[in-house]
N, C-alpha and C. Protein backbone atom coordinates (compact mmCIF):
# COMPACT_ATOMS: atom_id res chain seq x y z
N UNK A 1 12.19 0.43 -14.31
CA UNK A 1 11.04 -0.33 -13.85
C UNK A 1 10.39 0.39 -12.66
N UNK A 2 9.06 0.85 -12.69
CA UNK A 2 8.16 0.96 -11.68
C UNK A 2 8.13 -0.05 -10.26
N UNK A 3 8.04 0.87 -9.15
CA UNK A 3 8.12 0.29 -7.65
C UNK A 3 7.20 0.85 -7.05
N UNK A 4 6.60 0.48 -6.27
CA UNK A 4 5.88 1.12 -4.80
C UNK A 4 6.92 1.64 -3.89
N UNK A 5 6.81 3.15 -3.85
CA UNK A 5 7.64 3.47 -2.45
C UNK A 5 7.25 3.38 -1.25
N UNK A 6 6.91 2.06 -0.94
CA UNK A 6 6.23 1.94 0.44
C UNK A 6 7.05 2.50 1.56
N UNK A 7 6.67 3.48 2.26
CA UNK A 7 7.58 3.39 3.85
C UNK A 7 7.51 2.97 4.93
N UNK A 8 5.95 2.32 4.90
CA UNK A 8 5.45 1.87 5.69
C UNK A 8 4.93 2.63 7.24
N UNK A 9 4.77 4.03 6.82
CA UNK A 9 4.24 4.86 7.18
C UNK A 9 2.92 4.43 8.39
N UNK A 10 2.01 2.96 7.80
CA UNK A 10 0.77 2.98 8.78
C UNK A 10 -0.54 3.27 8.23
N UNK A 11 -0.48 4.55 7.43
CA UNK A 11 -1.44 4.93 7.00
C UNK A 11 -2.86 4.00 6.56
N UNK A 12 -2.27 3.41 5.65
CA UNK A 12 -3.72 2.83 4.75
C UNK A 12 -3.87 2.04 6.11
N UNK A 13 -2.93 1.43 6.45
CA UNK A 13 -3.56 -0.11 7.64
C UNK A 13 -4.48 0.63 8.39
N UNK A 14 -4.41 1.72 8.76
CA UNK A 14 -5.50 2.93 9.85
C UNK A 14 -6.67 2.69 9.18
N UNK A 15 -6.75 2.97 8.28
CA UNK A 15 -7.89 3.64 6.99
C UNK A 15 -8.89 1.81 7.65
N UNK A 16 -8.48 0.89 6.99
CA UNK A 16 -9.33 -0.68 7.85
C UNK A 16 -9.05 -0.79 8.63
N UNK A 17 -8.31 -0.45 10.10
CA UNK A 17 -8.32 -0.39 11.38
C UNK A 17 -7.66 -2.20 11.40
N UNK A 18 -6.73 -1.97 10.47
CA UNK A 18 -5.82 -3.37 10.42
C UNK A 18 -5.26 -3.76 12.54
N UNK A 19 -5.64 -4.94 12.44
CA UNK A 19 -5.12 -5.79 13.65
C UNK A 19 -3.72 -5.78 14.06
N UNK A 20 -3.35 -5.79 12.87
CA UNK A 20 -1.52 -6.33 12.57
C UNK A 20 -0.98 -5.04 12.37
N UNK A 21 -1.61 -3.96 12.81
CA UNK A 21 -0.66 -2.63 13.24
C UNK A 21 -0.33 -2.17 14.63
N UNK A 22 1.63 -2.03 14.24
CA UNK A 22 1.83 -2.39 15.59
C UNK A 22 1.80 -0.62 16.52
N UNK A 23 2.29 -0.45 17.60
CA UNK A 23 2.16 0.98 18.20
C UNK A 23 2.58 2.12 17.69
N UNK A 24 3.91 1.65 16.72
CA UNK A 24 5.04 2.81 15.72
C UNK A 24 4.35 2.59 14.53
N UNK A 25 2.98 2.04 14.09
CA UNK A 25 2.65 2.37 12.78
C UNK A 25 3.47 1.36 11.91
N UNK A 26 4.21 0.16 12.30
CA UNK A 26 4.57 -0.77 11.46
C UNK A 26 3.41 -2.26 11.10
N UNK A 27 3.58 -2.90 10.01
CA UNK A 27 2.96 -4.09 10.06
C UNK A 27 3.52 -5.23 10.69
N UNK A 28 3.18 -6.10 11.72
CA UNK A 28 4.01 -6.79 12.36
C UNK A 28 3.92 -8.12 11.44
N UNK A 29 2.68 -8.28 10.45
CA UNK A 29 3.03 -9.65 9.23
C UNK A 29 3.60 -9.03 7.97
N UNK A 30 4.32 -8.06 8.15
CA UNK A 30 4.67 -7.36 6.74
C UNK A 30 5.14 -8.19 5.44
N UNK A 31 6.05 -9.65 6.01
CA UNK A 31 6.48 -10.41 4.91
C UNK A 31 4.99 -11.25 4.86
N UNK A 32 4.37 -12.24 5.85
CA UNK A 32 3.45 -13.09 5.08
C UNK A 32 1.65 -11.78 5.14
N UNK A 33 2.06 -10.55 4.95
CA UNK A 33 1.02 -10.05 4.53
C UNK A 33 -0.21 -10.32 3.76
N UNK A 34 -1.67 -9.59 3.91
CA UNK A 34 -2.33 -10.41 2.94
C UNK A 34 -2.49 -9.91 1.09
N UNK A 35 -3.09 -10.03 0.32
CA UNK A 35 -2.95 -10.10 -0.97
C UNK A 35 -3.04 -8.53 -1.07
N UNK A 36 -3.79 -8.33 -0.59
CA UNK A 36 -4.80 -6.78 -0.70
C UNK A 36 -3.67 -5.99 -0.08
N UNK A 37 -3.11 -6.31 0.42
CA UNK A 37 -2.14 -5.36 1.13
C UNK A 37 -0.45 -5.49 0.30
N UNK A 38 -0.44 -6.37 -0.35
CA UNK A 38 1.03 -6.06 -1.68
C UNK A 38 0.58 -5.80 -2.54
N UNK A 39 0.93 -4.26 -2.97
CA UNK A 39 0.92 -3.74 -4.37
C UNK A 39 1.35 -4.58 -5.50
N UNK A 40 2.65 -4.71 -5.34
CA UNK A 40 3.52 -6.13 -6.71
C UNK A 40 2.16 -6.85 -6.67
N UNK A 41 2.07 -7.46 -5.98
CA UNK A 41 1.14 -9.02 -5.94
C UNK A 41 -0.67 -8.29 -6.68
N UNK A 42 -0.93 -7.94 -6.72
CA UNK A 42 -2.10 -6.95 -6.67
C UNK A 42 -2.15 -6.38 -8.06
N UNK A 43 -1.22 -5.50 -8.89
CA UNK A 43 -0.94 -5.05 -10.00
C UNK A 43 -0.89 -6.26 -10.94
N UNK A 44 0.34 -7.18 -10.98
CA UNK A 44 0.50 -9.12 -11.50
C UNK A 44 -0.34 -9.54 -11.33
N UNK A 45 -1.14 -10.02 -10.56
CA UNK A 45 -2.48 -10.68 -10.53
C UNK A 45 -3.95 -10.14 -11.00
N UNK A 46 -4.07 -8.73 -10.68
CA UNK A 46 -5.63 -8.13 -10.69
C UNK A 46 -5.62 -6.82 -12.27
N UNK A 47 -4.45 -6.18 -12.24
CA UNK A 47 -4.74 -5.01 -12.42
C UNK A 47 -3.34 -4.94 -14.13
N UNK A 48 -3.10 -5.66 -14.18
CA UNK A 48 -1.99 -5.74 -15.48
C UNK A 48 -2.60 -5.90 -16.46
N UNK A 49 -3.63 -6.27 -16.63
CA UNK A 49 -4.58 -6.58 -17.72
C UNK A 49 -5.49 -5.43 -18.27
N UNK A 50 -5.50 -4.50 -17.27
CA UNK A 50 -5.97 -3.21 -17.64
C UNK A 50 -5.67 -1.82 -17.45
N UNK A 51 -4.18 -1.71 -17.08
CA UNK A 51 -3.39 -0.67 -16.91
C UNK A 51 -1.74 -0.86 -17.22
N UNK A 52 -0.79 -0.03 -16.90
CA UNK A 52 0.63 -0.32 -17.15
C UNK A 52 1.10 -0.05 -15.82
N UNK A 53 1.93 -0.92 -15.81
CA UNK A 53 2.79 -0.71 -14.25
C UNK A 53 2.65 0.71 -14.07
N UNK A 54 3.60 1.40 -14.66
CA UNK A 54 3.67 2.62 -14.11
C UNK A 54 2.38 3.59 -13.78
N UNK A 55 1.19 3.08 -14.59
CA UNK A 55 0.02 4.19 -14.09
C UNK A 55 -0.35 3.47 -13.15
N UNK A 56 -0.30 2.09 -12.69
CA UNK A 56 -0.69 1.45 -11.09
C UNK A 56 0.10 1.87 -10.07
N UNK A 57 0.84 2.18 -10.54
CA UNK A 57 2.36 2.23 -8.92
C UNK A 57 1.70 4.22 -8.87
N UNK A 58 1.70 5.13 -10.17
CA UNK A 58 1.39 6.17 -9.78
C UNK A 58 0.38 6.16 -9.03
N UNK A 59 -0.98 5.51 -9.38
CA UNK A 59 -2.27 5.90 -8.69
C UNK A 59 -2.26 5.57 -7.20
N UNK A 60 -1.16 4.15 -6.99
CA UNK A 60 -1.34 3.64 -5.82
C UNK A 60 -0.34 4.97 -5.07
N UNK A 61 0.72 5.32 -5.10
CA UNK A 61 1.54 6.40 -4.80
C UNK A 61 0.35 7.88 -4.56
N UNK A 62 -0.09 8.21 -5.47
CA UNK A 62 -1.11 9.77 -4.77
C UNK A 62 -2.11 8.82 -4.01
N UNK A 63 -2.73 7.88 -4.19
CA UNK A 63 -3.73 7.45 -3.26
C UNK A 63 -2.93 7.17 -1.73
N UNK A 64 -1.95 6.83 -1.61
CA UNK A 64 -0.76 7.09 -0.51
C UNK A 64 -0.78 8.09 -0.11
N UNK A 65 -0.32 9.14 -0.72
CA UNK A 65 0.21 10.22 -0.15
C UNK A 65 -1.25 11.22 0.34
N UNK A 66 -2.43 11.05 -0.31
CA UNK A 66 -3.70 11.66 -0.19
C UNK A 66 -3.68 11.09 1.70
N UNK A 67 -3.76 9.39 1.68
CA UNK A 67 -4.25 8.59 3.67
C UNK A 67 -2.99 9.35 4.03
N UNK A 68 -1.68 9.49 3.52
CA UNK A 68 -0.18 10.05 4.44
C UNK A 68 -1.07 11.68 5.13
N UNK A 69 -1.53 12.32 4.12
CA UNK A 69 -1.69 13.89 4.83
C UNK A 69 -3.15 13.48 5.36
N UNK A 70 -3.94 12.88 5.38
CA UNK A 70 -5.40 12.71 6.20
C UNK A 70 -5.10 12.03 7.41
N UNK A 71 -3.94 11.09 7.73
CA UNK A 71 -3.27 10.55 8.82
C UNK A 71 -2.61 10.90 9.78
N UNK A 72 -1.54 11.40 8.76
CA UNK A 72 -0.03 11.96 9.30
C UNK A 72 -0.21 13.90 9.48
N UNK A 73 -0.81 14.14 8.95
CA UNK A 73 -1.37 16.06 8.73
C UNK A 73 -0.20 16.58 8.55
């Protein structure tokens, strides 16, 4: 079964200049996060109807790793 390897790196939260990022690049609402921000929740609800897990978790994964090196360098 397909996962998000989130590490929680920071990145995307930069990209919207998220509130709820804390000084080390963590989310400080990481459990009651919002919709847009859980992949699971996001893929099940929006995106299952027109893709397969695994090509959502890939796209979301290089679209990751693309904000990781524009962020992190």
């Amino acid at each position: 079964m397909w996962d998000f390897p989130c590490d929680q790196c920071g990145a995307c939260c930069r990209v919207i200049d998220c509130s709820f990022l804390t000084e080390d690049n963590k989310c400080s609402i990481y459990e009651k996060r919002p919709f847009i921000c859980n992949t699971k929740k996001m893929f099940d609800e929006v995106y299952s109807k027109s893709m397969s897990k695994a090509m959502y978790f890939k796209q979301s994964e290089v679209a990751c790793n693309n904000l990781k090196e524009l962020y992190n360098g």
